[in-house]
C-alpha atoms as a PDB file:
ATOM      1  CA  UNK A   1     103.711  81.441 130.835  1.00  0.00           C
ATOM      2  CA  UNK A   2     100.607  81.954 132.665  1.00  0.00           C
ATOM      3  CA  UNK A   3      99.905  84.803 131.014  1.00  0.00           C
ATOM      4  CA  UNK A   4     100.330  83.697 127.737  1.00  0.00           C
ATOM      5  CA  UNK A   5      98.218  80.913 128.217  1.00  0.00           C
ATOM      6  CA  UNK A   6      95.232  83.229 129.605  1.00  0.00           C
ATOM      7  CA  UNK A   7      95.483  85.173 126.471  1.00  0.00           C
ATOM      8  CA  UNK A   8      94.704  81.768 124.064  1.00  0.00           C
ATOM      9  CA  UNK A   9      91.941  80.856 126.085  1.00  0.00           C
ATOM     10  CA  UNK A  10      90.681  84.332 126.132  1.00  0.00           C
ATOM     11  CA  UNK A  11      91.547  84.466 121.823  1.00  0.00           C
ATOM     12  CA  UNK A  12      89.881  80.566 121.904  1.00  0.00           C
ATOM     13  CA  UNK A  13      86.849  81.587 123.809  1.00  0.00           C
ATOM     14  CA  UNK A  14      85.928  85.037 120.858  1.00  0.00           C
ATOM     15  CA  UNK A  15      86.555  82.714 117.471  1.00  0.00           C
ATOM     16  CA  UNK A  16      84.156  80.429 119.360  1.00  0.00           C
ATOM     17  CA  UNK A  17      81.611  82.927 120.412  1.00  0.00           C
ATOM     18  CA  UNK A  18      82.265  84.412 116.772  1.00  0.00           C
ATOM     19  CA  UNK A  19      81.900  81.243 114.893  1.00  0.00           C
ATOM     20  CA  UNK A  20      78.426  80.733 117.194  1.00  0.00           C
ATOM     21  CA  UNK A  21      77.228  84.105 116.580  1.00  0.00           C
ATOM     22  CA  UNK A  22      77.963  83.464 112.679  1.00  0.00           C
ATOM     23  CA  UNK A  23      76.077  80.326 112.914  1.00  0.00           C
ATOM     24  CA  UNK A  24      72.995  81.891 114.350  1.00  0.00           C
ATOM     25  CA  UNK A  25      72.810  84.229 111.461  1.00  0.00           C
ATOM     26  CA  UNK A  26      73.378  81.424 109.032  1.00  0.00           C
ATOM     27  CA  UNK A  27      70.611  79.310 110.816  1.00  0.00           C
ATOM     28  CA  UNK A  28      68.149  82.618 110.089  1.00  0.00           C
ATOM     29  CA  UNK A  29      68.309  82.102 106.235  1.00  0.00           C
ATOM     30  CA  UNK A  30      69.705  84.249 104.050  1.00  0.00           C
ATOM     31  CA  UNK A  31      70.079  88.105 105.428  1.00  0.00           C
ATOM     32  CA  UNK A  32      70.523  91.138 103.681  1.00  0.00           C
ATOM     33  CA  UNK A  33      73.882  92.068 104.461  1.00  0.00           C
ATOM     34  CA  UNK A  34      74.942  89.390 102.738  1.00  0.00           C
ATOM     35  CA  UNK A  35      73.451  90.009  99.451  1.00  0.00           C
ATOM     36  CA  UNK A  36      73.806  93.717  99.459  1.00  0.00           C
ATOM     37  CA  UNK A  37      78.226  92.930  99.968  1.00  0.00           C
ATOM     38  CA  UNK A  38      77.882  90.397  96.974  1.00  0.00           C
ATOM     39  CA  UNK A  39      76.096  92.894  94.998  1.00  0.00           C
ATOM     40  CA  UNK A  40      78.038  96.101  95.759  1.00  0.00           C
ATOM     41  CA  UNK A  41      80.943  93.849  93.859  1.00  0.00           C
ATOM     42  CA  UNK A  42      78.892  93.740  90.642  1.00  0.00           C
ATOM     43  CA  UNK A  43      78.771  96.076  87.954  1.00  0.00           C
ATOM     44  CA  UNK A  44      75.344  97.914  88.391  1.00  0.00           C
ATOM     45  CA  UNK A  45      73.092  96.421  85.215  1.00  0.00           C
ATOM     46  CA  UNK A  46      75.538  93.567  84.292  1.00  0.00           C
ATOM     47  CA  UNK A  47      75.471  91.240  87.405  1.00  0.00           C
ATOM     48  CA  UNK A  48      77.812  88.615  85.685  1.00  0.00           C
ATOM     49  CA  UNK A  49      80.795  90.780  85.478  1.00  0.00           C
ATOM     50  CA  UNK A  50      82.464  91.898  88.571  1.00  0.00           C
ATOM     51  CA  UNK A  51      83.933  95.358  89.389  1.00  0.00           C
ATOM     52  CA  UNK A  52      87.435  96.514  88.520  1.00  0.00           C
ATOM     53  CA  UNK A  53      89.089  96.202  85.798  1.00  0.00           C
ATOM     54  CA  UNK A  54      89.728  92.724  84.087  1.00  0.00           C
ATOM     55  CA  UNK A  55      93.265  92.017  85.412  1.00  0.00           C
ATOM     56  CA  UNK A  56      91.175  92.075  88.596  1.00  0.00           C
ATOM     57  CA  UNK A  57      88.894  89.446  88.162  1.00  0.00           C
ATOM     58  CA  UNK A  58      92.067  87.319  86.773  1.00  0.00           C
ATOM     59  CA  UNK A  59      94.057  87.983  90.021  1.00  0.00           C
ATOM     60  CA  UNK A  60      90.918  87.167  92.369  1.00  0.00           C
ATOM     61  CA  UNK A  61      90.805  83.674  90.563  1.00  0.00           C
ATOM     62  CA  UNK A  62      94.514  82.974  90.957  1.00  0.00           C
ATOM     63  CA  UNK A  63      94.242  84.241  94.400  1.00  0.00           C
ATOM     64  CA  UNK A  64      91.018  82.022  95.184  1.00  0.00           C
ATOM     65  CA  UNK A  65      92.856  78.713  93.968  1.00  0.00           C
ATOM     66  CA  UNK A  66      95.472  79.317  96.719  1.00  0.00           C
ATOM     67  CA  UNK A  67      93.173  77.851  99.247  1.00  0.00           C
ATOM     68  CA  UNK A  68      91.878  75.274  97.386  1.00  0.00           C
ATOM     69  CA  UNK A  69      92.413  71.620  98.936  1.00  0.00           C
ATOM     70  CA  UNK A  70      94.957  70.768  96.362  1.00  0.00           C
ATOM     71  CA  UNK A  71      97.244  73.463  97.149  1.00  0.00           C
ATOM     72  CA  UNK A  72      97.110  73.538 100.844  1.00  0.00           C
ATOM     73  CA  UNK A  73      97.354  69.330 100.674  1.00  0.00           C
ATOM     74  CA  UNK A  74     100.443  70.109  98.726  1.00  0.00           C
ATOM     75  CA  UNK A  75     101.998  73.283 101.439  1.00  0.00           C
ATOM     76  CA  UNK A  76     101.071  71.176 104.580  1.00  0.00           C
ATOM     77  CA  UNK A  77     102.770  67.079 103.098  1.00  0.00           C
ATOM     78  CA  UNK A  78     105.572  69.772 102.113  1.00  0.00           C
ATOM     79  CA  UNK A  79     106.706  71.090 104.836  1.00  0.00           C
ATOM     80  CA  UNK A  80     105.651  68.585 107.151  1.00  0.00           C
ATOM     81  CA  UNK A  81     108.200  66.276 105.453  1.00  0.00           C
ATOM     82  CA  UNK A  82     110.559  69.241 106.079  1.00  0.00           C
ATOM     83  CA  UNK A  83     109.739  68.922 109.264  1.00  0.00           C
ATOM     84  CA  UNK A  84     109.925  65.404 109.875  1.00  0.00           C
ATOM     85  CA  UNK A  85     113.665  65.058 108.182  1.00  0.00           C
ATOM     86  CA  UNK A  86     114.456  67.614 110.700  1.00  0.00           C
ATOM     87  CA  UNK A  87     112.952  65.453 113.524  1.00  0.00           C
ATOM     88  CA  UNK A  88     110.521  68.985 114.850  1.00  0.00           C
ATOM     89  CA  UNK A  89     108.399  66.803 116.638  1.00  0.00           C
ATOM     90  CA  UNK A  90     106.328  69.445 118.196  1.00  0.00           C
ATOM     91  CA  UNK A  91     105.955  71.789 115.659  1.00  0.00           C
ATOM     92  CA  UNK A  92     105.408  68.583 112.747  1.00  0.00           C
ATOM     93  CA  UNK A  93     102.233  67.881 115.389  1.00  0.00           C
ATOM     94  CA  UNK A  94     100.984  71.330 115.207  1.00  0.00           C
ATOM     95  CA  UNK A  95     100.938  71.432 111.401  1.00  0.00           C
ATOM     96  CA  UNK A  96      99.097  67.718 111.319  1.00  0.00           C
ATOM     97  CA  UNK A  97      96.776  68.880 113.793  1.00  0.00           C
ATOM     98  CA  UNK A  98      95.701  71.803 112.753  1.00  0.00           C
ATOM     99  CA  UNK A  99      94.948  71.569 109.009  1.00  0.00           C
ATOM    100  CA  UNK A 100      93.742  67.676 109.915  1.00  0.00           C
ATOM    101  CA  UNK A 101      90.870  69.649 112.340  1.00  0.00           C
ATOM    102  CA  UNK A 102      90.256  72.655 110.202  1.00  0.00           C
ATOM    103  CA  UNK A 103      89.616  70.047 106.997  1.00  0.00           C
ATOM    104  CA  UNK A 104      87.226  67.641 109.524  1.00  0.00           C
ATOM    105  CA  UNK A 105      85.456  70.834 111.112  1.00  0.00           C
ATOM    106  CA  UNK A 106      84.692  72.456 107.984  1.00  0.00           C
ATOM    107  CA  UNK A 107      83.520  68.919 106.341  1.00  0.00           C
ATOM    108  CA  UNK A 108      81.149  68.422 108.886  1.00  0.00           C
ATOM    109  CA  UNK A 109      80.012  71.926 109.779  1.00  0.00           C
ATOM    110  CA  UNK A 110      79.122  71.850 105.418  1.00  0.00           C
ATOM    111  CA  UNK A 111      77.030  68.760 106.345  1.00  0.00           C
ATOM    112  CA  UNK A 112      75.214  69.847 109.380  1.00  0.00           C
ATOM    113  CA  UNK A 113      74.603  73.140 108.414  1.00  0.00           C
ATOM    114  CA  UNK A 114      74.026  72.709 104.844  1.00  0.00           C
ATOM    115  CA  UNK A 115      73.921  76.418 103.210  1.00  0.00           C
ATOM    116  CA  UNK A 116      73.355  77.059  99.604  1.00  0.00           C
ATOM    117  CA  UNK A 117      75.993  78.778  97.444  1.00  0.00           C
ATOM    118  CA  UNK A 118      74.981  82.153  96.381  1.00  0.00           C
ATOM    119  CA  UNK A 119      73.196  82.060  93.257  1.00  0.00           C
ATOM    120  CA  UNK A 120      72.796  86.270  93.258  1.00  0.00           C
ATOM    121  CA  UNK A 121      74.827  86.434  89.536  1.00  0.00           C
ATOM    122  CA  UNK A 122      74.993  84.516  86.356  1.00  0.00           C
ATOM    123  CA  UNK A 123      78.622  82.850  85.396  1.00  0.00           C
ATOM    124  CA  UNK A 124      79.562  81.749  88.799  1.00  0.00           C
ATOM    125  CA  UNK A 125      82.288  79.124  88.989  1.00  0.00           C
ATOM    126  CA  UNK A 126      80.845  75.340  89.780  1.00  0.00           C
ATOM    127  CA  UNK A 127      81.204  73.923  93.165  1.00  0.00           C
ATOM    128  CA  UNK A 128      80.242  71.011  94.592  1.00  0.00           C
ATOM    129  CA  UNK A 129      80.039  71.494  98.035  1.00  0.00           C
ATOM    130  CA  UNK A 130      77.712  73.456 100.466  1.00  0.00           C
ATOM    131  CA  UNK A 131      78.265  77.391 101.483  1.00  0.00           C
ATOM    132  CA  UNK A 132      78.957  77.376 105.371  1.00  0.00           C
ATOM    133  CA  UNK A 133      81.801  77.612 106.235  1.00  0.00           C
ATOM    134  CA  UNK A 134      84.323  78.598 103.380  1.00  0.00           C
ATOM    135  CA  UNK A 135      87.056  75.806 103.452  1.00  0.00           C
ATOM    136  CA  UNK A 136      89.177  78.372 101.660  1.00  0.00           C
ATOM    137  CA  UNK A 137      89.080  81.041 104.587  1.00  0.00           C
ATOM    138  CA  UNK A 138      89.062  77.875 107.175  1.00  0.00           C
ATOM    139  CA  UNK A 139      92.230  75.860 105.757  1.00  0.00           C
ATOM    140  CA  UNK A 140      94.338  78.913 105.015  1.00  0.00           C
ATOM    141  CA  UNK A 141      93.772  80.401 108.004  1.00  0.00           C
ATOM    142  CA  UNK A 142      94.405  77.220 110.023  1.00  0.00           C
ATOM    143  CA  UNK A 143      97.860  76.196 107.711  1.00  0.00           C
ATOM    144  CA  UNK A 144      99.036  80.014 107.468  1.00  0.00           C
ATOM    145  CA  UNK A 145      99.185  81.062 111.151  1.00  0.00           C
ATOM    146  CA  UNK A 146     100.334  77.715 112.051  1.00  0.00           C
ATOM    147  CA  UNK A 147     103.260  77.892 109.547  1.00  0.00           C
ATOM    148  CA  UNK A 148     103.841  81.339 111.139  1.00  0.00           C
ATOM    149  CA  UNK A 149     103.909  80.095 114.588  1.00  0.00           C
ATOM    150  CA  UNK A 150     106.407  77.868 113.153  1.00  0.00           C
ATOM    151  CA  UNK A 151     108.765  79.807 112.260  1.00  0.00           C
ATOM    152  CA  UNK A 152     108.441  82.685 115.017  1.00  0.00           C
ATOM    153  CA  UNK A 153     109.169  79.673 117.306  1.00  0.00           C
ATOM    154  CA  UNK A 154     112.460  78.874 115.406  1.00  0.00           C
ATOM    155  CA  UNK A 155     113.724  82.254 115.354  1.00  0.00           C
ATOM    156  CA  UNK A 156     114.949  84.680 117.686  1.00  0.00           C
ATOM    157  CA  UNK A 157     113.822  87.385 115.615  1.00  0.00           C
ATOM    158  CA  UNK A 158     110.720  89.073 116.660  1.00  0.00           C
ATOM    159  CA  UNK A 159     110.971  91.205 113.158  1.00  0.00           C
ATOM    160  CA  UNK A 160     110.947  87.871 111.716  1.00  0.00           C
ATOM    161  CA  UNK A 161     108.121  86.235 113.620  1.00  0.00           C
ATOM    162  CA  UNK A 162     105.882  89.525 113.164  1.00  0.00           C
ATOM    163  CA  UNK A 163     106.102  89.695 109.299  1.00  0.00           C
ATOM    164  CA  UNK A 164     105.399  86.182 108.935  1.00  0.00           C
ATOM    165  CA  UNK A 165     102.223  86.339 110.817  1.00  0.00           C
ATOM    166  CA  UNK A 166     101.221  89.742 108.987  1.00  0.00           C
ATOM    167  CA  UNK A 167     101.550  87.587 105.614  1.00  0.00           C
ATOM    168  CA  UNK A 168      99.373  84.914 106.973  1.00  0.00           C
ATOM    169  CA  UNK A 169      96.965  87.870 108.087  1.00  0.00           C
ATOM    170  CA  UNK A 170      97.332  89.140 104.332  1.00  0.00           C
ATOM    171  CA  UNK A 171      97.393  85.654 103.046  1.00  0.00           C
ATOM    172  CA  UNK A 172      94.131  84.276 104.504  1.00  0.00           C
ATOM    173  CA  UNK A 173      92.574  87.479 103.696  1.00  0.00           C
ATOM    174  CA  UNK A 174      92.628  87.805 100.627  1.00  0.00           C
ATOM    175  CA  UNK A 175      91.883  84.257  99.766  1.00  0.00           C
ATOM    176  CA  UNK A 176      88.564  84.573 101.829  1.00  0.00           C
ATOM    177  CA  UNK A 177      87.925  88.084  99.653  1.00  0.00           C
ATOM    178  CA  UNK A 178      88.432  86.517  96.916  1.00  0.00           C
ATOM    179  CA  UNK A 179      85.528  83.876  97.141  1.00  0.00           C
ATOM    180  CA  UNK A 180      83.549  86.855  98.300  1.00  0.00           C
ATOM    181  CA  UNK A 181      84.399  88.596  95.216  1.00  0.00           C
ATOM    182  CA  UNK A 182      84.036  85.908  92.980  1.00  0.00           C
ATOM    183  CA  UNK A 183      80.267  85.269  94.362  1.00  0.00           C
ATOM    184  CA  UNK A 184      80.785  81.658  95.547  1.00  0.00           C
ATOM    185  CA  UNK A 185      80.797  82.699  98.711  1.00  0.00           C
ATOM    186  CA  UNK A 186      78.273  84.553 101.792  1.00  0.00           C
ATOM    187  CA  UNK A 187      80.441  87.152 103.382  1.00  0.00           C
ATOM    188  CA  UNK A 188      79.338  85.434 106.887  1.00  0.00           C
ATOM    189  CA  UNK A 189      80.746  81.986 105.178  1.00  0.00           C
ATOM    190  CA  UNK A 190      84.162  83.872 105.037  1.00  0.00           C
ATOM    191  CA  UNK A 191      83.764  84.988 108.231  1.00  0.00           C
ATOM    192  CA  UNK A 192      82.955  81.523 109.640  1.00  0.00           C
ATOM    193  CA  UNK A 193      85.919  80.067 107.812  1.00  0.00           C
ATOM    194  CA  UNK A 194      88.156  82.612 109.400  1.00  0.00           C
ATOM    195  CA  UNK A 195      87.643  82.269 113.017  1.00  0.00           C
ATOM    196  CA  UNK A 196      87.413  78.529 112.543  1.00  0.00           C
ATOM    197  CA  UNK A 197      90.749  77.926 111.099  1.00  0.00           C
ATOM    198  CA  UNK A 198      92.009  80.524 113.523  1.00  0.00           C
ATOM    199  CA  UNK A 199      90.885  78.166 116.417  1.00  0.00           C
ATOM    200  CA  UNK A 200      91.951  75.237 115.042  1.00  0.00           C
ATOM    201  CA  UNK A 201      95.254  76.464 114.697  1.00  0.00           C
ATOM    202  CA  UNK A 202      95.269  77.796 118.430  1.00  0.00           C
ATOM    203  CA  UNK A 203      93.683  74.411 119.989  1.00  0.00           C
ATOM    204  CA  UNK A 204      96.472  72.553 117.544  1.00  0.00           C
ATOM    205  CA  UNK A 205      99.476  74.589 118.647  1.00  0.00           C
ATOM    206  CA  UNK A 206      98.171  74.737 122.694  1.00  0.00           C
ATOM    207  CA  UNK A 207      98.400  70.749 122.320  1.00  0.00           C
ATOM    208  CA  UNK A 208     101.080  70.484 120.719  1.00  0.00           C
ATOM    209  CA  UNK A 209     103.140  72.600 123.215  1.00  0.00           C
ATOM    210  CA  UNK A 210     101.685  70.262 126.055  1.00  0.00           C
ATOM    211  CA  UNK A 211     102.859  67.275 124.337  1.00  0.00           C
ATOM    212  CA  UNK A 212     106.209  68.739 124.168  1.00  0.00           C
ATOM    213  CA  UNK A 213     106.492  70.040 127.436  1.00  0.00           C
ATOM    214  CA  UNK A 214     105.414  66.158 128.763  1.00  0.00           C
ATOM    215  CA  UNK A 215     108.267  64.849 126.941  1.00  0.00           C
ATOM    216  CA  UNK A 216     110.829  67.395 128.130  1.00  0.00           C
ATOM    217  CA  UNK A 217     109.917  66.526 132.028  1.00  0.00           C
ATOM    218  CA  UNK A 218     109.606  62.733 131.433  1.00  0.00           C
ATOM    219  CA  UNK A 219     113.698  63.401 129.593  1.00  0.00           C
ATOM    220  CA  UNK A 220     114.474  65.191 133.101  1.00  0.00           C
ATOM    221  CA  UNK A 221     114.275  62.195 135.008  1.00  0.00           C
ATOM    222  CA  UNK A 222     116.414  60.238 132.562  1.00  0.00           C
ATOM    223  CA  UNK A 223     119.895  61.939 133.857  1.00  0.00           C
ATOM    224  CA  UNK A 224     122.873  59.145 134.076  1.00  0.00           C
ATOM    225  CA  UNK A 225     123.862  58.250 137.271  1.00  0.00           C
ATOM    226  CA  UNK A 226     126.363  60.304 139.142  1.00  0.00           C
ATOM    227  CA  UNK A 227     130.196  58.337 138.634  1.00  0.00           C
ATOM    228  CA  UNK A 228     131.083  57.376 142.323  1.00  0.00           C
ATOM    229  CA  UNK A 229     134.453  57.820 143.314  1.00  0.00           C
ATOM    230  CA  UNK A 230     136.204  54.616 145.392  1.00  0.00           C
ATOM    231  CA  UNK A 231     139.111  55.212 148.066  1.00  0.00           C
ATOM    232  CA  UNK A 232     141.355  54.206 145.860  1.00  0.00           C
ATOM    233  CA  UNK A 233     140.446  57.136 142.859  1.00  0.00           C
ATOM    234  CA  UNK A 234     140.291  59.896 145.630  1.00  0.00           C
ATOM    235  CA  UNK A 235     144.037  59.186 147.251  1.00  0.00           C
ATOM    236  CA  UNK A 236     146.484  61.761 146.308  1.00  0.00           C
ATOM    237  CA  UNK A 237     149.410  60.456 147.851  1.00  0.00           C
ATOM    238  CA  UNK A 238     150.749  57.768 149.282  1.00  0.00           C
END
């Protein structure tokens, strides 16, 4: 147990010192990395139409609205009601906790730090919200790993509990991509989102373990009382 917990804070410690480094590039204004990953995704001399064929495009929009609020709002009241019906007390508080935190720390990193959306190509989807960090990246990464941790902790299976958390690896990745792709989003905004959500989903579960291993000592102390056994119930004969 100690050792697992060593290895969260060590995990919690580089997506913090990865969302500050991130952050420190953001706060430099806009770098050329940046632009020259947007660009290399654009079809040299026509800006406004992105590389690959068109099915392409079509699949990095379909794959984009899978982190949207709406459909994540939808996944999380899902199976938390799942959850609740099935009185997982521990695991319900994970999933609250960490998409609640990854939706508050992305709304008010987007207010403090205040980016600008890439405005590199023509035809860009609207948005109405600043660049940093991408609440896409942040909220998938956040609900998919913590819907992974979910069910790795109800399973025995280890097969099981490794191919769900490769398809929230897969998941959140290409939904981050995809804004990259799509030019609504810095690369470093992606990057931001990632390791955010992926802390907020750490901190969430961490707590959420401590809250249930609280109420499993305060249970131990709630044994019944040993039955006694009078003179009269312990005489064999007469």
């Amino acid at each position: 147990m100690g050792l697992i917990r060593s290895a969260r804070l060590w995990v919690g410690l580089t997506l913090l010192l990865i969302v500050a480094g991130d952050l420190y590039v953001v706060s430099l204004g806009q770098n050329g990395l940046d632009v020259a990953i947007i660009l290399s995704l654009r079809t040299p001399g026509y800006l406004a139409d992105p590389l690959g064929p068109a099915w392409l495009a079509e699949t990095g929009r379909d794959l984009t609205g899978l982190g949207s609020n709406g459909v994540m709002g939808l996944v999380v009241f899902t199976v938390a009601g799942g959850l609740l019906l099935l009185h997982r007390w521990q695991h319900l508080l994970a999933l609250v906790l960490s998409s609640g935190s990854a939706l508050l720390c992305n709304a008010l990193l987007k207010i403090a730090v205040h980016r600008p959306r890439p405005h590199l190509v023509p035809g860009t989807p609207l948005v109405f919200t600043t660049s940093f960090p991408s609440s896409h990246a942040m909220l998938s990464a956040a609900t998919f790993f913590t819907l992974a941790g979910i069910v790795a902790a109800s399973s025995t299976s280890r097969s099981l509990a490794r191919f769900c958390f490769v398809m929230a690896g897969i998941g959140t990745g290409l939904i981050g991509l995809s804004r990259i792709y799509l030019a609504v989003h810095w690369p470093t905004d992606v990057l931001g989102g990632w390791a955010g959500g992926l802390f907020c989903a750490l901190v969430s579960w961490t707590l959420a373990g401590r809250f249930s291993d609280a109420g499993t000592a305060v249970g131990t102390d709630r044994s019944p009382p040993e039955k006694l056994v009078g003179p009269a119930e312990g005489r064999v004969g007469p």
